[in-house]
PDB file of N, CA and C in Angstrom:
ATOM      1  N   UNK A   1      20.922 -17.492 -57.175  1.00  0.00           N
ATOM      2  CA  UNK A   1      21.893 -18.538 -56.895  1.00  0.00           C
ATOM      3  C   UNK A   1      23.213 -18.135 -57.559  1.00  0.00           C
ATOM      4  N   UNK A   2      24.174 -17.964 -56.948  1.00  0.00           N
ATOM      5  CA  UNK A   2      25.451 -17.219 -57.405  1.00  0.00           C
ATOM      6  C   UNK A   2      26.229 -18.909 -58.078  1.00  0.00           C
ATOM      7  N   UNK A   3      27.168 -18.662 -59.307  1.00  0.00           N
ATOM      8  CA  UNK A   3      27.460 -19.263 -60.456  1.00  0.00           C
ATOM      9  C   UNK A   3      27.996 -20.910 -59.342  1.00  0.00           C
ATOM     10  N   UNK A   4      29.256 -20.979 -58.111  1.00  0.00           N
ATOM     11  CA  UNK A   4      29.433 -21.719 -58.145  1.00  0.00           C
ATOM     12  C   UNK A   4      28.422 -22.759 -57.057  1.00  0.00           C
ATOM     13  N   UNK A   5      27.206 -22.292 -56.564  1.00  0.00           N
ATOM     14  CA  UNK A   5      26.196 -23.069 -55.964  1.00  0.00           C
ATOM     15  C   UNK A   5      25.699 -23.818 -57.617  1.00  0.00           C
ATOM     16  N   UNK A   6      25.360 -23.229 -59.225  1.00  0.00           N
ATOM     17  CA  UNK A   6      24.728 -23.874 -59.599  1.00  0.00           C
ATOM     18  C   UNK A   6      26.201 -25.117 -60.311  1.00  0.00           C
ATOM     19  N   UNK A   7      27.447 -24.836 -60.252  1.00  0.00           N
ATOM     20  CA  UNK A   7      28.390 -25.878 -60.661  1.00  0.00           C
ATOM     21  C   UNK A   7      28.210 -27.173 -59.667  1.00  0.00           C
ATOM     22  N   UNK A   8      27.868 -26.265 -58.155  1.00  0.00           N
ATOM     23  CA  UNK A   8      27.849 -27.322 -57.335  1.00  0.00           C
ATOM     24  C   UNK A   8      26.803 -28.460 -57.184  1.00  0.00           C
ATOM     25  N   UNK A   9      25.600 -27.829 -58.084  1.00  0.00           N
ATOM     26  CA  UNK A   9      24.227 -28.912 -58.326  1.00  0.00           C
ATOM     27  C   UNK A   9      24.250 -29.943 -59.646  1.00  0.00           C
ATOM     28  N   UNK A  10      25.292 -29.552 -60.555  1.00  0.00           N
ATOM     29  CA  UNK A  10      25.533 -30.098 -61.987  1.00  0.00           C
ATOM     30  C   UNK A  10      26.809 -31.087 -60.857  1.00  0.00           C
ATOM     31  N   UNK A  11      27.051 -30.747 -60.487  1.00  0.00           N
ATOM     32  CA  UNK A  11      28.358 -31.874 -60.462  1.00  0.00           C
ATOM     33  C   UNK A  11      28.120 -33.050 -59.281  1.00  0.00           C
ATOM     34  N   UNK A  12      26.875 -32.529 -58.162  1.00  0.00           N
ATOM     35  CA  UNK A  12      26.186 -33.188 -57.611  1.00  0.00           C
ATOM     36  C   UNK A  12      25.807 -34.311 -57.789  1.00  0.00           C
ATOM     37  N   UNK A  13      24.733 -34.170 -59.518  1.00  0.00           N
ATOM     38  CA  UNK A  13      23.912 -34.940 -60.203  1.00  0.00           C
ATOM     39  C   UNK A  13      24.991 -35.783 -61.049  1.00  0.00           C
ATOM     40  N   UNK A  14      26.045 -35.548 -61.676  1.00  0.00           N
ATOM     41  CA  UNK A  14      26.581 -36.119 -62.577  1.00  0.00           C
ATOM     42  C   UNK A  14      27.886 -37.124 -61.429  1.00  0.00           C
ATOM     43  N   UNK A  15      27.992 -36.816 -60.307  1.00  0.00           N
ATOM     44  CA  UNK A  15      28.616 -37.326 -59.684  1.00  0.00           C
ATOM     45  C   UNK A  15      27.727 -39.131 -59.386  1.00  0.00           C
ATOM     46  N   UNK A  16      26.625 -38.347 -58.863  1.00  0.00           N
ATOM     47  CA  UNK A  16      25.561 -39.559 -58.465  1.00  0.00           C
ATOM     48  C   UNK A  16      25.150 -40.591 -59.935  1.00  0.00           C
ATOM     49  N   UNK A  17      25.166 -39.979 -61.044  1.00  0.00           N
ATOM     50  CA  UNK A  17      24.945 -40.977 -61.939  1.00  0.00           C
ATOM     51  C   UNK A  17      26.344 -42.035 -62.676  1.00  0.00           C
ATOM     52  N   UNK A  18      27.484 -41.170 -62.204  1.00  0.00           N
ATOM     53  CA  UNK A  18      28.372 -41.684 -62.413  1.00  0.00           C
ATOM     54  C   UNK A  18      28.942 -42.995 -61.434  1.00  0.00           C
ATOM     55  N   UNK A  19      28.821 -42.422 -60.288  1.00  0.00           N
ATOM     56  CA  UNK A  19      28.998 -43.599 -59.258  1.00  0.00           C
ATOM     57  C   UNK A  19      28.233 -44.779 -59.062  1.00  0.00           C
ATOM     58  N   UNK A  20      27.151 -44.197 -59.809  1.00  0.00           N
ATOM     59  CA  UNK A  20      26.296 -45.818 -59.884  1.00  0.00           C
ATOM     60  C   UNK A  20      26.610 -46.660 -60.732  1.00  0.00           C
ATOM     61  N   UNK A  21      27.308 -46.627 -61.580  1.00  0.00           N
ATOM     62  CA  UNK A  21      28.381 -47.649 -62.571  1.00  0.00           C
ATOM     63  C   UNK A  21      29.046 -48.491 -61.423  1.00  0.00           C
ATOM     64  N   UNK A  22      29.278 -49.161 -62.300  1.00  0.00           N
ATOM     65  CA  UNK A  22      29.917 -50.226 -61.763  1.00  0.00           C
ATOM     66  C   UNK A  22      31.488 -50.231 -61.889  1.00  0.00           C
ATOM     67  N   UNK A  23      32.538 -50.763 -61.306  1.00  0.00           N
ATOM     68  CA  UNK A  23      33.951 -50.177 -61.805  1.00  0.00           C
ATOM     69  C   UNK A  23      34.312 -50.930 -63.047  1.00  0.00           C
ATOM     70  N   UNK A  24      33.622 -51.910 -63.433  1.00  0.00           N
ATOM     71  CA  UNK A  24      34.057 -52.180 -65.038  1.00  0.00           C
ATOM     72  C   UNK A  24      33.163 -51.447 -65.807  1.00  0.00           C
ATOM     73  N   UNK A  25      32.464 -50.971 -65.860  1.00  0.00           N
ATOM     74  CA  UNK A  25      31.491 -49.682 -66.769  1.00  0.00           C
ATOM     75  C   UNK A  25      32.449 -48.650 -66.495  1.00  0.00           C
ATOM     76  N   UNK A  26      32.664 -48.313 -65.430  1.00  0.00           N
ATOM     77  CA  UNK A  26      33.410 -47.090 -65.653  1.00  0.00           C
ATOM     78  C   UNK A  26      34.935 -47.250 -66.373  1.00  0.00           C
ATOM     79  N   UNK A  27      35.335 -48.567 -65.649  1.00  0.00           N
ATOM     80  CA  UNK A  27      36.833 -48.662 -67.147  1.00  0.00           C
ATOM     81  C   UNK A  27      36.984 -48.181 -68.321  1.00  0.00           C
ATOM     82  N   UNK A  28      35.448 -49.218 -68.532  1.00  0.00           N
ATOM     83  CA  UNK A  28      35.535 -49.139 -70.424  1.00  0.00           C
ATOM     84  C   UNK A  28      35.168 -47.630 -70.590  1.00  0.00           C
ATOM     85  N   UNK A  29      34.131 -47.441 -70.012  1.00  0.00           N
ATOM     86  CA  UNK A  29      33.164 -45.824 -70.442  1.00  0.00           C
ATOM     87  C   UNK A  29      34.700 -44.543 -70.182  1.00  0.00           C
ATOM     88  N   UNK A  30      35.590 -44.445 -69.326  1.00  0.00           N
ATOM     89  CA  UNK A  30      36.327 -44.002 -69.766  1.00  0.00           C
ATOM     90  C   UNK A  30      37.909 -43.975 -69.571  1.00  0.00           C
ATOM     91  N   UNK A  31      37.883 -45.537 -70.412  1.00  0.00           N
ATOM     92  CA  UNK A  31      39.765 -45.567 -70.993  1.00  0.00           C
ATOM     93  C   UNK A  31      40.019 -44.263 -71.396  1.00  0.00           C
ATOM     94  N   UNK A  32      39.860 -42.825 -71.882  1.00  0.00           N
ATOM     95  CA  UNK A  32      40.756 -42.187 -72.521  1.00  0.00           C
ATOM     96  C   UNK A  32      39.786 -40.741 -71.806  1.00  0.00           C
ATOM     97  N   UNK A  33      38.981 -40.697 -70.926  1.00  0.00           N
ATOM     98  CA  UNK A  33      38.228 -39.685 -70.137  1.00  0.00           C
ATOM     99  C   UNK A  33      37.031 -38.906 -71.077  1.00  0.00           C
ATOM    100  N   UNK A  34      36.430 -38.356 -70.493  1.00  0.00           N
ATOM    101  CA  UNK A  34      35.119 -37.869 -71.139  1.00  0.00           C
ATOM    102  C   UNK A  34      35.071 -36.039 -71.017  1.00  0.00           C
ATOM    103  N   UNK A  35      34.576 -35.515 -72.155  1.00  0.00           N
ATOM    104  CA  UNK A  35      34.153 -33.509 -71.479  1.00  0.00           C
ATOM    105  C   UNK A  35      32.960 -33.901 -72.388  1.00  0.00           C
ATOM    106  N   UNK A  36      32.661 -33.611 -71.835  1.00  0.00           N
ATOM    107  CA  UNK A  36      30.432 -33.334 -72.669  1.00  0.00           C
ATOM    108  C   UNK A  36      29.877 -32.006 -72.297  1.00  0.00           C
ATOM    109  N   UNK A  37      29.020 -31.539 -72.110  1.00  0.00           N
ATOM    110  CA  UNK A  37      27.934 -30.888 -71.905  1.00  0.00           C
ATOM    111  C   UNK A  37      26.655 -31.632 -71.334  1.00  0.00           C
ATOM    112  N   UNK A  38      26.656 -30.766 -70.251  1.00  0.00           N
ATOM    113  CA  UNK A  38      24.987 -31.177 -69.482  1.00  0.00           C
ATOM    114  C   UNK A  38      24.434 -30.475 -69.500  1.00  0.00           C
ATOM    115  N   UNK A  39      22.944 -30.067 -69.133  1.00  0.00           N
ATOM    116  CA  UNK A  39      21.829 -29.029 -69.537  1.00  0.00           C
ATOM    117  C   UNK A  39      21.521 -29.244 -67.917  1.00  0.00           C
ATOM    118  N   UNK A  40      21.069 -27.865 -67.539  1.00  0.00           N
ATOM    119  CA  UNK A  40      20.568 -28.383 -65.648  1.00  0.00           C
ATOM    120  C   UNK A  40      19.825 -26.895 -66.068  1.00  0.00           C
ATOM    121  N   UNK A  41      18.683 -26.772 -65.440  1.00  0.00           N
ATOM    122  CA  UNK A  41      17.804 -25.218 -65.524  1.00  0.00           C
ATOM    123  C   UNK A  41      18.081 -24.659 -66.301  1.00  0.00           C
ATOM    124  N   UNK A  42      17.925 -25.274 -68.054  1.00  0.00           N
ATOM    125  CA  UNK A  42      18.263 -23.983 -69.165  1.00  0.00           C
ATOM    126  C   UNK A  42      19.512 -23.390 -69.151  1.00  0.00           C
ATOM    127  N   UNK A  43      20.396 -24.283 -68.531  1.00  0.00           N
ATOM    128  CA  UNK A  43      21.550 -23.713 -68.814  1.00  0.00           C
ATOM    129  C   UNK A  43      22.849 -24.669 -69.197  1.00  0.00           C
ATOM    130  N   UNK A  44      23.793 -24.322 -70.046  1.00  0.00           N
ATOM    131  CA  UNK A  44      24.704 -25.504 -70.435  1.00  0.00           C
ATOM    132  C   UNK A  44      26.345 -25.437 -69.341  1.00  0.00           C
ATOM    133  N   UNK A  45      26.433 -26.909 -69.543  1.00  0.00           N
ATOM    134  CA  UNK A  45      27.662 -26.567 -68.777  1.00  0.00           C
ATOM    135  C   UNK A  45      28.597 -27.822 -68.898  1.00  0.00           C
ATOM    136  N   UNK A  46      30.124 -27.775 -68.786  1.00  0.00           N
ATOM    137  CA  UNK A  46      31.125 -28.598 -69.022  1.00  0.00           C
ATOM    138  C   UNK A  46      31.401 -29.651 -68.261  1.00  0.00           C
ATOM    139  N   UNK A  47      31.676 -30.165 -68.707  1.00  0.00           N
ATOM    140  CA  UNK A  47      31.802 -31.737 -67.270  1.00  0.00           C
ATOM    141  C   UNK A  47      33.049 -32.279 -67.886  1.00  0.00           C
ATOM    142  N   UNK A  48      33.297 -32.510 -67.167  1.00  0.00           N
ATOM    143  CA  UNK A  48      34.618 -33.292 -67.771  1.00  0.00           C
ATOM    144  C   UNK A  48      35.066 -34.373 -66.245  1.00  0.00           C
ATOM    145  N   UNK A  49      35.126 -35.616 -67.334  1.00  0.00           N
ATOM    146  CA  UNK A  49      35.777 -36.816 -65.899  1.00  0.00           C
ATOM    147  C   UNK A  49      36.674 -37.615 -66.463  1.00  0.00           C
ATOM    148  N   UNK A  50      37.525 -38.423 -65.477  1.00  0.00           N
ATOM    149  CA  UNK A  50      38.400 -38.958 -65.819  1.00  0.00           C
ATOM    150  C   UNK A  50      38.712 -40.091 -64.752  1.00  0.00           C
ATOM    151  N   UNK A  51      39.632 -41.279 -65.577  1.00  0.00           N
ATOM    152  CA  UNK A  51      39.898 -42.184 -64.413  1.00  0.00           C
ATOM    153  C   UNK A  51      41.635 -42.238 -64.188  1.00  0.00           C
ATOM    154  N   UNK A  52      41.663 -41.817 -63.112  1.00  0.00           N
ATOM    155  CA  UNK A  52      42.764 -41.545 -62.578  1.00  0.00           C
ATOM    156  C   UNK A  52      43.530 -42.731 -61.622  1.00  0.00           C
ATOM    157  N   UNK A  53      42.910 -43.915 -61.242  1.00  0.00           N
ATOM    158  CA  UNK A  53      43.604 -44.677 -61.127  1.00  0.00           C
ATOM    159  C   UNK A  53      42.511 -46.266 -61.154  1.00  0.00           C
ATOM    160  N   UNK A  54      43.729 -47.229 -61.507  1.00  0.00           N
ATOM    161  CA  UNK A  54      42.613 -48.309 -61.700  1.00  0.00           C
ATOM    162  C   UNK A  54      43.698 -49.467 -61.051  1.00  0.00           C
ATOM    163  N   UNK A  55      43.369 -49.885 -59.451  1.00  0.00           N
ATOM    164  CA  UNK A  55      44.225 -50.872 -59.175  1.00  0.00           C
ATOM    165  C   UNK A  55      43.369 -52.407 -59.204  1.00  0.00           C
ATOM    166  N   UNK A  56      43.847 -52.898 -58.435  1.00  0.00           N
ATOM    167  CA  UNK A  56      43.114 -54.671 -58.505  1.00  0.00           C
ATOM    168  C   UNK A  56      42.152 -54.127 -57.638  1.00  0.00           C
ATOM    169  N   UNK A  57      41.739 -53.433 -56.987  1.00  0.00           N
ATOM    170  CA  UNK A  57      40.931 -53.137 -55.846  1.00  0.00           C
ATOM    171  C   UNK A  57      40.122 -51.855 -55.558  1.00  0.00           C
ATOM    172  N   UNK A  58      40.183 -51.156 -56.823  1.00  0.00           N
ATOM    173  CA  UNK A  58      38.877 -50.147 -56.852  1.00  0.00           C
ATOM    174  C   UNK A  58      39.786 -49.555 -57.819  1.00  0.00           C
ATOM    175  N   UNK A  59      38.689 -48.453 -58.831  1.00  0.00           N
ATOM    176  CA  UNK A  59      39.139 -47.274 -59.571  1.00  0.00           C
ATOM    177  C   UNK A  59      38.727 -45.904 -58.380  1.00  0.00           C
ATOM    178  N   UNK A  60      39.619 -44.681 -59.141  1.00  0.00           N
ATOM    179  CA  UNK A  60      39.624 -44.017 -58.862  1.00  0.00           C
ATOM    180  C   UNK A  60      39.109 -42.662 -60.000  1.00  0.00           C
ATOM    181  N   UNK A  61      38.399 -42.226 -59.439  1.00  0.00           N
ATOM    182  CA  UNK A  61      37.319 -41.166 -60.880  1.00  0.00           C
ATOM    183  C   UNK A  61      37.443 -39.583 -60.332  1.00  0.00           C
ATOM    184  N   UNK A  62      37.869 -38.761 -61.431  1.00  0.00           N
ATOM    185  CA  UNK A  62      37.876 -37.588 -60.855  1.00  0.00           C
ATOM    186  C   UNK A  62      36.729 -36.660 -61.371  1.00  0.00           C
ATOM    187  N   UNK A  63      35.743 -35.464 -61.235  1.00  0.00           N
ATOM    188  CA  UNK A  63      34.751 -34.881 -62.029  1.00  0.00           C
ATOM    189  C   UNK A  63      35.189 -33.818 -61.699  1.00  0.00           C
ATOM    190  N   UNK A  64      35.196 -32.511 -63.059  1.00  0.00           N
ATOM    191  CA  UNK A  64      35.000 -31.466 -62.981  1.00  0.00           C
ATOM    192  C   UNK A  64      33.608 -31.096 -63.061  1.00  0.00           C
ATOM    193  N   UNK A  65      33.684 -29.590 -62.847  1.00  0.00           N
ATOM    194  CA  UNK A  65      32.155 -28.922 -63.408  1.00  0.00           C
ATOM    195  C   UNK A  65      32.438 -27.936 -63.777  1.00  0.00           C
ATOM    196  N   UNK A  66      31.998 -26.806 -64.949  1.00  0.00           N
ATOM    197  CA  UNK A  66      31.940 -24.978 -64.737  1.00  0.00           C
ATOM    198  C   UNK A  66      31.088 -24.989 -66.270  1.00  0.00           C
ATOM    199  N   UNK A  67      31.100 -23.511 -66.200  1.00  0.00           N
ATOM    200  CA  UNK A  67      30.072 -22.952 -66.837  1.00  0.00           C
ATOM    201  C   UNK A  67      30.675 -22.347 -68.398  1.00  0.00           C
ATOM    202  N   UNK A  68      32.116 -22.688 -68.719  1.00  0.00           N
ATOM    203  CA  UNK A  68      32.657 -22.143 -69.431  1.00  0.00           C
ATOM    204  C   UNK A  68      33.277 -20.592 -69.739  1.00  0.00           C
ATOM    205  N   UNK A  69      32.928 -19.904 -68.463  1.00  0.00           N
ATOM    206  CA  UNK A  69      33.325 -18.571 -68.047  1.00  0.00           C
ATOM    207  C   UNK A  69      34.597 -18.220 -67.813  1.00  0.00           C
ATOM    208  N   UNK A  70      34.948 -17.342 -68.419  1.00  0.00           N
ATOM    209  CA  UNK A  70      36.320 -17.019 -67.711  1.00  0.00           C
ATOM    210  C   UNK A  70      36.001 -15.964 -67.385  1.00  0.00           C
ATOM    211  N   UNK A  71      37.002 -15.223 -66.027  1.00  0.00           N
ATOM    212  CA  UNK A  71      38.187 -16.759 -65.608  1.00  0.00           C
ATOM    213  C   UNK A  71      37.726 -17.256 -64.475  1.00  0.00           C
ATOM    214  N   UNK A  72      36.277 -17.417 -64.073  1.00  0.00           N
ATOM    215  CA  UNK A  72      36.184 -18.465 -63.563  1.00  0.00           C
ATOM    216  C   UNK A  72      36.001 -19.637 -63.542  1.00  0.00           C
ATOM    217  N   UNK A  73      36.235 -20.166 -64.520  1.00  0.00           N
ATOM    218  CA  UNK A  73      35.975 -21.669 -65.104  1.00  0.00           C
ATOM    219  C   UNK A  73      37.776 -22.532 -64.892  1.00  0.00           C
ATOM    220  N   UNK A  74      38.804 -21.611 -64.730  1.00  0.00           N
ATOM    221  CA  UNK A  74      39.765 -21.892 -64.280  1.00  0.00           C
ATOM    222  C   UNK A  74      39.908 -22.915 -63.111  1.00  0.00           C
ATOM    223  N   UNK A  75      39.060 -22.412 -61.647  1.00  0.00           N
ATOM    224  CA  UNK A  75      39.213 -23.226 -61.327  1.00  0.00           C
ATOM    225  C   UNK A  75      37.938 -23.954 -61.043  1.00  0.00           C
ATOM    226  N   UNK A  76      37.106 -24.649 -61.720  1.00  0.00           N
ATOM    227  CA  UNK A  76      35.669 -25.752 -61.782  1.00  0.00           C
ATOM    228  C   UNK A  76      35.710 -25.969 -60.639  1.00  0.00           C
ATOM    229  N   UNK A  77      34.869 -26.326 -60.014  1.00  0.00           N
ATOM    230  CA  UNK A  77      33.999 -26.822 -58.961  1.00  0.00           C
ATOM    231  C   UNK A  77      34.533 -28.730 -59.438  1.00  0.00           C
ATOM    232  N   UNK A  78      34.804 -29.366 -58.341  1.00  0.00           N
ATOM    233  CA  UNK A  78      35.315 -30.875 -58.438  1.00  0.00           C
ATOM    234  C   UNK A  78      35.493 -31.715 -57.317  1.00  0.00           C
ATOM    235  N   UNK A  79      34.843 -32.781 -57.607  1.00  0.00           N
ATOM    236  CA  UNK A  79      35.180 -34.184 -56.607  1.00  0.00           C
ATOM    237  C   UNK A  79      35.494 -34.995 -57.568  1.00  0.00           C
ATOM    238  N   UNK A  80      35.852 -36.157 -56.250  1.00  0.00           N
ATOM    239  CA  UNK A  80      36.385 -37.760 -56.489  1.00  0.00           C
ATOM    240  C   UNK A  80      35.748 -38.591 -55.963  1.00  0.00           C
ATOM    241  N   UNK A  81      35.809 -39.670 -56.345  1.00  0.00           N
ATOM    242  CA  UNK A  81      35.248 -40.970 -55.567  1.00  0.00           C
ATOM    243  C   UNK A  81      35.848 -41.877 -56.370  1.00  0.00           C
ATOM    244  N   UNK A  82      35.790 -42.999 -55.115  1.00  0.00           N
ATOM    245  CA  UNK A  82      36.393 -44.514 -55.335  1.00  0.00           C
ATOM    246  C   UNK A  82      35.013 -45.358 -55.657  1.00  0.00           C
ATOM    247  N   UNK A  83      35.526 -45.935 -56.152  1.00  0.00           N
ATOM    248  CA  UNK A  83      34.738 -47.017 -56.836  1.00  0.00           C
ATOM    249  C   UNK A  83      35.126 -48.816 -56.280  1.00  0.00           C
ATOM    250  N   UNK A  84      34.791 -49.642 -55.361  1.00  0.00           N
ATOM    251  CA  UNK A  84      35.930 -50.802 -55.238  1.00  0.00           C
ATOM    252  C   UNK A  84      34.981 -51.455 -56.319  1.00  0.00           C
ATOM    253  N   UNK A  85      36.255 -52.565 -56.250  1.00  0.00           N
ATOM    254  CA  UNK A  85      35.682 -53.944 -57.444  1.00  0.00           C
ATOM    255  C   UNK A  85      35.181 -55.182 -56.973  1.00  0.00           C
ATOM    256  N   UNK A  86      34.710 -55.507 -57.267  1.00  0.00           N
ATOM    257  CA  UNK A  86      33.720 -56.846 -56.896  1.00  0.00           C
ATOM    258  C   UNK A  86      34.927 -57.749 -56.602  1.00  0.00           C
ATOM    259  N   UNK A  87      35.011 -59.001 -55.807  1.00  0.00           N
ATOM    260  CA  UNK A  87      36.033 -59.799 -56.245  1.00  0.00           C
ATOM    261  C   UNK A  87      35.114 -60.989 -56.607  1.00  0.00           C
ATOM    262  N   UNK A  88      35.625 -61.644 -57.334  1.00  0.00           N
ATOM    263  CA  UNK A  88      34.639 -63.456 -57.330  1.00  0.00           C
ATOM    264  C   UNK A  88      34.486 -64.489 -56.825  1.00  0.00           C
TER     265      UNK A  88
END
């Protein structure tokens, strides 16, 4: 499996657990954005997300992925998704 098929399975998974928040979980979880480390097949790798926009009517979340390699980690493997907000 060549490096950016396995960015593309880490960012897959972290995409799907992220979107299942709710858009006020994701507010709070990240006012100021997140980089961690995930573990996927014995191997470590960078994640980094962020919220890039937050109107009355959905957030907006961005995810990186890579392996910490240079220089291909330059440009990570990445999506987005919207999130809308409940109204009451």
């Amino acid at each position: 499996m060549d490096r950016r098929d396995e960015w593309r399975k880490v960012l897959d998974a972290e995409r799907a657990r992220w979107s299942a928040l709710s858009a006020a979980q994701l507010i709070e979880q990240l006012r100021e954005g997140q980089a961690y480390e995930a573990e996927f097949e014995s191997k470590t790798f960078q994640v980094e997300i962020e919220l890039l926009e937050n109107t009355d009517e959905y957030v907006y979340v961005s995810l990186a992925v890579d392996d910490g390699s240079l220089p291909w980690s330059i440009s990570p493997a990445s999506t987005s998704f919207i999130c809308r907000k409940t109204t009451a």
